[in-house]
N, C-alpha and C. Protein backbone atom coordinates (compact mmCIF):
# COMPACT_ATOMS: atom_id res chain seq x y z
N UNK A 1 -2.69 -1.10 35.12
CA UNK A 1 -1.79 -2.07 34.53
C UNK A 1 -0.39 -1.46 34.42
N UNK A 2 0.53 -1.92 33.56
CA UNK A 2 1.56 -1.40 33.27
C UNK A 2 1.96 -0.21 33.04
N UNK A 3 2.28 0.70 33.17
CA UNK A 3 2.91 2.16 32.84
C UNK A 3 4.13 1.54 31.66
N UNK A 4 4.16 2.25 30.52
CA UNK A 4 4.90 2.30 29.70
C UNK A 4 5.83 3.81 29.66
N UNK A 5 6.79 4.05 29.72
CA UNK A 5 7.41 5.57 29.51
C UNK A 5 8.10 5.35 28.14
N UNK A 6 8.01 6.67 27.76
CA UNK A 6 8.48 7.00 26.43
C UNK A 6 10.03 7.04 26.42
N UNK A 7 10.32 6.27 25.18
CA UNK A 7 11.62 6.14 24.50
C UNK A 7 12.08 7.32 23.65
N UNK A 8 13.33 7.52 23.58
CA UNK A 8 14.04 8.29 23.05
C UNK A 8 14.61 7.57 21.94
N UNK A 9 14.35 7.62 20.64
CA UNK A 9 15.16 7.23 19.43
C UNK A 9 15.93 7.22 19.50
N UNK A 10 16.88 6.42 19.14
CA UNK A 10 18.52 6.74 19.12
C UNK A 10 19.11 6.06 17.47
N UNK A 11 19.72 6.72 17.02
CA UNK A 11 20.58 6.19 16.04
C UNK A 11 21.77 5.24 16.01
N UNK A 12 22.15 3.95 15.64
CA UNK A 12 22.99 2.86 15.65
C UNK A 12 22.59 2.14 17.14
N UNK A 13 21.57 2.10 17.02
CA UNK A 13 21.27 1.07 18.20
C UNK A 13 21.68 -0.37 18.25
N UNK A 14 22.39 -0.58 19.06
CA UNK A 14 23.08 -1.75 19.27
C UNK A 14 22.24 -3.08 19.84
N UNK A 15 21.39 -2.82 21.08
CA UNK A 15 20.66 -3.98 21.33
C UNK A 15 19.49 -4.91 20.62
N UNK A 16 18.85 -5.68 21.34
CA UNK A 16 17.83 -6.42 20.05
C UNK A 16 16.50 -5.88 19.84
N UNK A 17 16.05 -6.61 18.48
CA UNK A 17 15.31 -5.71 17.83
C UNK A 17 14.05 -5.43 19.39
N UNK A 18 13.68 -6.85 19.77
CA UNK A 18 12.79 -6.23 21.10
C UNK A 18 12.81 -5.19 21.80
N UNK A 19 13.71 -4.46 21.63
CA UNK A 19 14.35 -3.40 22.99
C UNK A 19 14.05 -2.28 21.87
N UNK A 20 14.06 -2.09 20.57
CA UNK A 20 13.74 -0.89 19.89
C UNK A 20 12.66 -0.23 20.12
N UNK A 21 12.80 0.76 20.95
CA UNK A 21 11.44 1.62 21.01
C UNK A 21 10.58 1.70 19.20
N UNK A 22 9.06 1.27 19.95
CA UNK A 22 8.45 0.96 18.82
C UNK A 22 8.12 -0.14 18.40
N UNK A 23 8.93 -1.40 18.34
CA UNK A 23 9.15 -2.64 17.37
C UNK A 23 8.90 -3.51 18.46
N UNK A 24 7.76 -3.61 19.38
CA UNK A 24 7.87 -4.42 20.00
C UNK A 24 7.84 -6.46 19.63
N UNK A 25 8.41 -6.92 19.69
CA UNK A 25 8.57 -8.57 19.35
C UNK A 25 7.22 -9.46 19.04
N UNK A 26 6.30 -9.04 20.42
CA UNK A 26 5.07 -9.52 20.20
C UNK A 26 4.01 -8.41 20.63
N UNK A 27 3.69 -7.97 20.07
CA UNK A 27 2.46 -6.40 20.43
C UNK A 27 1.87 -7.46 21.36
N UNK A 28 1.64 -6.63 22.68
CA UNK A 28 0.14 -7.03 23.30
C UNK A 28 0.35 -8.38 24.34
N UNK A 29 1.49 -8.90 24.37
CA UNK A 29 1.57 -10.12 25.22
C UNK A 29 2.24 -10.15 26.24
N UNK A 30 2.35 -9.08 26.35
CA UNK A 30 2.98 -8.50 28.35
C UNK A 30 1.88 -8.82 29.26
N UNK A 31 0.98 -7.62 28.18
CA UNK A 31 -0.79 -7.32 28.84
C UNK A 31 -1.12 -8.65 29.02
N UNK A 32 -0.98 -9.79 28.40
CA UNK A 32 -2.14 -10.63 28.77
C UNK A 32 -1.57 -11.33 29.78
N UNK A 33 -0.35 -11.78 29.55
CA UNK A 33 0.90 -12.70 30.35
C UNK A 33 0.58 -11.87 32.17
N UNK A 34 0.82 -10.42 32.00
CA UNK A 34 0.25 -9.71 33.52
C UNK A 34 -1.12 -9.86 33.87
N UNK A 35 -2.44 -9.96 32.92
CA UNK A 35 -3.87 -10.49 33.26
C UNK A 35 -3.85 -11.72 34.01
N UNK A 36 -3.08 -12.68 33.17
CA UNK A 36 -3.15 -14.04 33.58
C UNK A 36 -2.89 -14.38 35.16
N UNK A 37 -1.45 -13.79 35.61
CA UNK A 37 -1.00 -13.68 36.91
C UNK A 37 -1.40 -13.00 37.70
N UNK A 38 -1.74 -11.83 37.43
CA UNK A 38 -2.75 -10.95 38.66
C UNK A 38 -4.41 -11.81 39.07
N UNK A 39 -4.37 -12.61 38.01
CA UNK A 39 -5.30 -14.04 37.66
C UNK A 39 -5.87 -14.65 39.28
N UNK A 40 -4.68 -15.63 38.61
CA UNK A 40 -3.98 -16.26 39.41
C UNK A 40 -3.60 -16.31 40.77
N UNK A 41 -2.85 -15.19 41.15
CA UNK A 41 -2.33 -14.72 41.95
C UNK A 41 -3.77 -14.09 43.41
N UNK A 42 -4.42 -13.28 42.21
CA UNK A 42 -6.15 -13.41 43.24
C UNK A 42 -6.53 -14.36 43.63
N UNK A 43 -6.90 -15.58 42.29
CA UNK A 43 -7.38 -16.77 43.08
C UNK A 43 -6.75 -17.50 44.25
N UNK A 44 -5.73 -17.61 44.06
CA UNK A 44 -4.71 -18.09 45.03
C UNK A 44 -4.98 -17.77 46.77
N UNK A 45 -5.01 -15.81 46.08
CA UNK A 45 -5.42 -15.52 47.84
C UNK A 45 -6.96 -15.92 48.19
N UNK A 46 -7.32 -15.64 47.48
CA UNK A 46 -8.95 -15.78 47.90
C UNK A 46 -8.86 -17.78 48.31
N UNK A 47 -8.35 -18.36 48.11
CA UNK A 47 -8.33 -19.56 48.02
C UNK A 47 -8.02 -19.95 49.57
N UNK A 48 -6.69 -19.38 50.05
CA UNK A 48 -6.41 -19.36 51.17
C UNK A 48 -7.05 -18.25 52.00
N UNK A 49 -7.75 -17.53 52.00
CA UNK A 49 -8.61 -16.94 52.70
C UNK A 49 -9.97 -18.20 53.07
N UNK A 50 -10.46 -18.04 52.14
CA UNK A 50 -11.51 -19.38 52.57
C UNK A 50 -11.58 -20.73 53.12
N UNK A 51 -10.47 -20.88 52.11
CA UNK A 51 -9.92 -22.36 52.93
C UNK A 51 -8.67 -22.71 53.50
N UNK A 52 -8.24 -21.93 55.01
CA UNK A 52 -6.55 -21.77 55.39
C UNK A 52 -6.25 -23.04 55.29
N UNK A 53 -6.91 -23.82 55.40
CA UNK A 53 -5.79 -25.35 55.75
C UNK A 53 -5.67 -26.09 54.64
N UNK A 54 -5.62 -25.39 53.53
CA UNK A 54 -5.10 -25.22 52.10
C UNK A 54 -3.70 -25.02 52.24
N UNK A 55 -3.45 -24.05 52.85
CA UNK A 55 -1.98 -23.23 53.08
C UNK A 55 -0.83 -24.08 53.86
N UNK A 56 -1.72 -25.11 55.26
CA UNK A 56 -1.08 -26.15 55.68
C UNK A 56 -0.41 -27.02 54.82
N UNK A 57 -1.57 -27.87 54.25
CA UNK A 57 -1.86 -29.14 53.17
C UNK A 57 -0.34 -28.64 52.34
N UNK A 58 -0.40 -27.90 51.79
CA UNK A 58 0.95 -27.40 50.63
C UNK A 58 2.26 -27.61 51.56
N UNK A 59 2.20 -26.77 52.64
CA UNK A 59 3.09 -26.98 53.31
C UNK A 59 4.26 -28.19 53.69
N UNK A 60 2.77 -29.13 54.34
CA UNK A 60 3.09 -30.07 54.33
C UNK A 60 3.89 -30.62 53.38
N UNK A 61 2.93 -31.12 52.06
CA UNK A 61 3.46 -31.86 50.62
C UNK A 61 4.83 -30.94 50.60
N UNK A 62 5.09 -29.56 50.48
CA UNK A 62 6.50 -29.54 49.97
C UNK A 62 7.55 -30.42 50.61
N UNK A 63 7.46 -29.84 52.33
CA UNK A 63 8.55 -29.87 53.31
C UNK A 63 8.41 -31.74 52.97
N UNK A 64 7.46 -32.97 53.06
CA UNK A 64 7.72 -34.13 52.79
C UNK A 64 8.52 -34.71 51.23
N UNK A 65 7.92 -33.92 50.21
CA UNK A 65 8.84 -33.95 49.31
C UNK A 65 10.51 -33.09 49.30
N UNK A 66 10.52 -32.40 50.40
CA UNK A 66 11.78 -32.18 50.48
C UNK A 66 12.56 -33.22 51.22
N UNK A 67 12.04 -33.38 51.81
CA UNK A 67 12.85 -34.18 53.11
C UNK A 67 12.69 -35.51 51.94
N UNK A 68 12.62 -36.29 51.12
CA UNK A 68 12.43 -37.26 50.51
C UNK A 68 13.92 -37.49 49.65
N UNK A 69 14.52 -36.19 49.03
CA UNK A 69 15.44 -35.97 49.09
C UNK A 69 16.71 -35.82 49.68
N UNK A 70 16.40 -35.63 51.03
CA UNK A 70 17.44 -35.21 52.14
C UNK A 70 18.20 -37.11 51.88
N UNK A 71 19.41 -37.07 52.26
CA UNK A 71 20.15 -38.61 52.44
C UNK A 71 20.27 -38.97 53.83
């Protein structure tokens, strides 16, 4: 997962409290937010591995909803 490196304390720290080594904003919701997408991101391939003309189908739908736009 993530590699975290160690912070150096500093005195009159100027940026927000999130950025204070230590004080993180929400403990623990990087980790899950990166679970979710590495998730995701598997199913996705495995999805188009099994079924390529999945990968078409999308294709398609974008480039027609683009062009739907075009004037």
């Amino acid at each position: 997962m993530t590699h975290r490196s160690p912070h150096k304390e500093r005195e009159g720290y100027l940026g927000s409290s999130a950025n204070v080594p230590g004080r993180d904003a929400v403990p623990g919701r990087g980790e899950f937010w990166e679970f979710v997408s590495l998730t995701l991101a598997a199913g996705a391939f495995a999805l188009f591995v099994v079924r390529p003309e999945i990968s078409e189908a999308l294709v398609h739908a974008l480039s027609a909803r683009t062009a739907a736009f075009a004037p």
